[in-house]
Protein backbone atom coordinates (compact mmCIF):
# COMPACT_ATOMS: atom_id res chain seq x y z
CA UNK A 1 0.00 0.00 0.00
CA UNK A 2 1.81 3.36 -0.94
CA UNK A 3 1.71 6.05 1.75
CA UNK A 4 -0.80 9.26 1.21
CA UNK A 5 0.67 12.60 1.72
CA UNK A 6 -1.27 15.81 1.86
CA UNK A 7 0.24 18.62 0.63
CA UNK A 8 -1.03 22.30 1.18
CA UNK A 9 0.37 25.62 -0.63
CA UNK A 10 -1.41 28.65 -1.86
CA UNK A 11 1.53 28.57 -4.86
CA UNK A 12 -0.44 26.01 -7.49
CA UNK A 13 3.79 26.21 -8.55
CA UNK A 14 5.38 25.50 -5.39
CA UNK A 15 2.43 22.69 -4.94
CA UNK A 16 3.87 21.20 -8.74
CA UNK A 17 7.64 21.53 -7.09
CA UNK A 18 6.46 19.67 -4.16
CA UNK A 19 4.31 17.10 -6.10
CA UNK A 20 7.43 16.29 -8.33
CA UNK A 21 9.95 16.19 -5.88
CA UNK A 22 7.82 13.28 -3.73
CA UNK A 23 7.28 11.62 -6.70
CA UNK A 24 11.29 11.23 -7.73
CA UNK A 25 10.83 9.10 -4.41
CA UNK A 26 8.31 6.25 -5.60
CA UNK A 27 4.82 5.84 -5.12
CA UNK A 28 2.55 7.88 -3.26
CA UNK A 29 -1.12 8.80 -3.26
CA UNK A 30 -0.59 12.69 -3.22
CA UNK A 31 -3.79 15.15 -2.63
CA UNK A 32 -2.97 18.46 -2.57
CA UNK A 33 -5.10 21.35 -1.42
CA UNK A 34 -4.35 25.24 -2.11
CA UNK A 35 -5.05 26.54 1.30
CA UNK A 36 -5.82 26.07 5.56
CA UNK A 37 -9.21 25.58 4.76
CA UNK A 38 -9.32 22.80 2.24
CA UNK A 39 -6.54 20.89 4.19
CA UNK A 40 -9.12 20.79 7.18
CA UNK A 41 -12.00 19.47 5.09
CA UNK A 42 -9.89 16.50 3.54
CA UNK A 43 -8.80 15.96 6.80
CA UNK A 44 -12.34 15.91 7.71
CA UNK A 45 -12.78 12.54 5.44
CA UNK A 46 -8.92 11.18 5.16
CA UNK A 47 -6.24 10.33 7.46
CA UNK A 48 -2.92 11.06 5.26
CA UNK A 49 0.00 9.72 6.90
CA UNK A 50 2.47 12.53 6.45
CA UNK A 51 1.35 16.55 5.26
CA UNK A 52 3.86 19.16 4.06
CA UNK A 53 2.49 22.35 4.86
CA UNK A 54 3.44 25.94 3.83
CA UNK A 55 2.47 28.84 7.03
CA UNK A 56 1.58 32.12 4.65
CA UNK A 57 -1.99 31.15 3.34
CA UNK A 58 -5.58 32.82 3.26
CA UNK A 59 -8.01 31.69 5.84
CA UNK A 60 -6.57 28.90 7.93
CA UNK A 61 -2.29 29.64 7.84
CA UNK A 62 -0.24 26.21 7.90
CA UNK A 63 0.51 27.27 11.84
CA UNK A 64 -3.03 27.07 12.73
CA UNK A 65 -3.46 23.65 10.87
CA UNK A 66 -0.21 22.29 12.55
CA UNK A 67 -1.92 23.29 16.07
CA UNK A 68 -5.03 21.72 14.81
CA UNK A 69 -3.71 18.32 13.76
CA UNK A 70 -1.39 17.91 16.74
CA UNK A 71 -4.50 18.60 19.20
CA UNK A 72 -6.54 15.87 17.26
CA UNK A 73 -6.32 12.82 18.93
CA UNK A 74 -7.01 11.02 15.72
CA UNK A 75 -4.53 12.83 13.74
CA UNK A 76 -2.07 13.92 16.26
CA UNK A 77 0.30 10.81 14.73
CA UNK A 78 0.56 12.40 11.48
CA UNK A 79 4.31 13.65 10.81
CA UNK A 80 3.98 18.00 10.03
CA UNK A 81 6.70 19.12 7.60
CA UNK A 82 6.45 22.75 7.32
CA UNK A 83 7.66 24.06 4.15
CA UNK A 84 7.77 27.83 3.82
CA UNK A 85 9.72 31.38 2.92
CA UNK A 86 9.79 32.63 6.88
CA UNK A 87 13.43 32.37 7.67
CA UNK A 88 12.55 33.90 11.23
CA UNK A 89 13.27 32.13 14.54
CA UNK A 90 10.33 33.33 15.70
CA UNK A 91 7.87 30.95 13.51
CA UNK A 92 10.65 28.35 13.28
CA UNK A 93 10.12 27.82 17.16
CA UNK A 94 6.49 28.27 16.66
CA UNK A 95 5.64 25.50 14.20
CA UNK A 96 8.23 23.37 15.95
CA UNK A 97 6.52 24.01 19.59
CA UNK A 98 3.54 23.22 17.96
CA UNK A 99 4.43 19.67 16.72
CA UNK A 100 6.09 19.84 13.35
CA UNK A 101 8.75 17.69 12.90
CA UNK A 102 10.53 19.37 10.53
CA UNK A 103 10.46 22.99 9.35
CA UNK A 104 12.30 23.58 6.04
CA UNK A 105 12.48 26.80 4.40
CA UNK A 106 11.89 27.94 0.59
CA UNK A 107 13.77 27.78 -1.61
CA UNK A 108 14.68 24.10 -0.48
CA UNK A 109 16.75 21.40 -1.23
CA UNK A 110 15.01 18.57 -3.06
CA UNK A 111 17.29 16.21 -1.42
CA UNK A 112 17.09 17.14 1.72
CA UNK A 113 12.77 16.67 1.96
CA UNK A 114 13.34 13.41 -0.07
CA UNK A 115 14.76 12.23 2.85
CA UNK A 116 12.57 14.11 5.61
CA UNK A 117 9.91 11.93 4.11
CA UNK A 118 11.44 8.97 3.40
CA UNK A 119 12.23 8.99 7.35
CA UNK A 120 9.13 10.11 8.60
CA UNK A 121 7.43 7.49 6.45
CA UNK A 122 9.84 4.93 7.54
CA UNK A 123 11.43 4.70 4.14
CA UNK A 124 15.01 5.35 4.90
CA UNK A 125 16.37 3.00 2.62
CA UNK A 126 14.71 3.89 -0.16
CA UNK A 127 15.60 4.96 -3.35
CA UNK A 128 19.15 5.13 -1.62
CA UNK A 129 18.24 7.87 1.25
CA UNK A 130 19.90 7.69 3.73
CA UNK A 131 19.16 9.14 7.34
């Protein structure tokens, strides 16, 4: 069964970077959603097992969702990757405090979330990632 990752960007482009990135990887059932908002509807009917999440978007920031996840019993599993352009300590510690694992910022290395997902999906050795 391939994993399902949600990812959720305003940028329909930095969505496409995402989508093709993951997919250099191997399988994966992908959804992708351009804001807060339709993240927490999907998450209303699915359970993804990892989400990549920017923090500047309308309505419902990736923040917000992070605290909303984590505080869901039934989704407070799911690994948080935050993937965004605020370089600032301030919303590093934030998203972090708030239960994102990892907190990347734009522009990113390909690479390097390859293998933030390959480890948070338990994937390590795939596609030659290492940890």
């Amino acid at each position: 069964m391939s994993s399902r990752i949600l990812v959720v960007d305003d940028s329909s482009t930095m969505r496409s970077l995402l989508v093709s990135t993951l997919e250099d990887l191997g399988c994966f059932e992908i959804t992708e959603t351009s804001s807060g908002f339709e993240a927490l509807k999907f998450l209303s009917q699915e359970k993804p097992d990892l989400i990549i999440t920017d923090i500047n978007m309308p309505d419902i920031n990736g923040l917000e969702l992070v605290s909303f996840v984590k505080r869901n019993p039934l989704m407070k599993g799911i690994p948080l990757i935050i993937v965004t352009t605020e370089r600032g300590d301030r919303d590093r510690v934030k998203g972090l405090e708030l239960g994102a694992e990892e907190y990347l910022t734009k522009p990113f290395d390909p690479q390097v979330l390859q293998r933030l997902v390959a480890k948070h999906l338990g994937l390590a050795g795939k596609a030659g990632l290492g940890e």
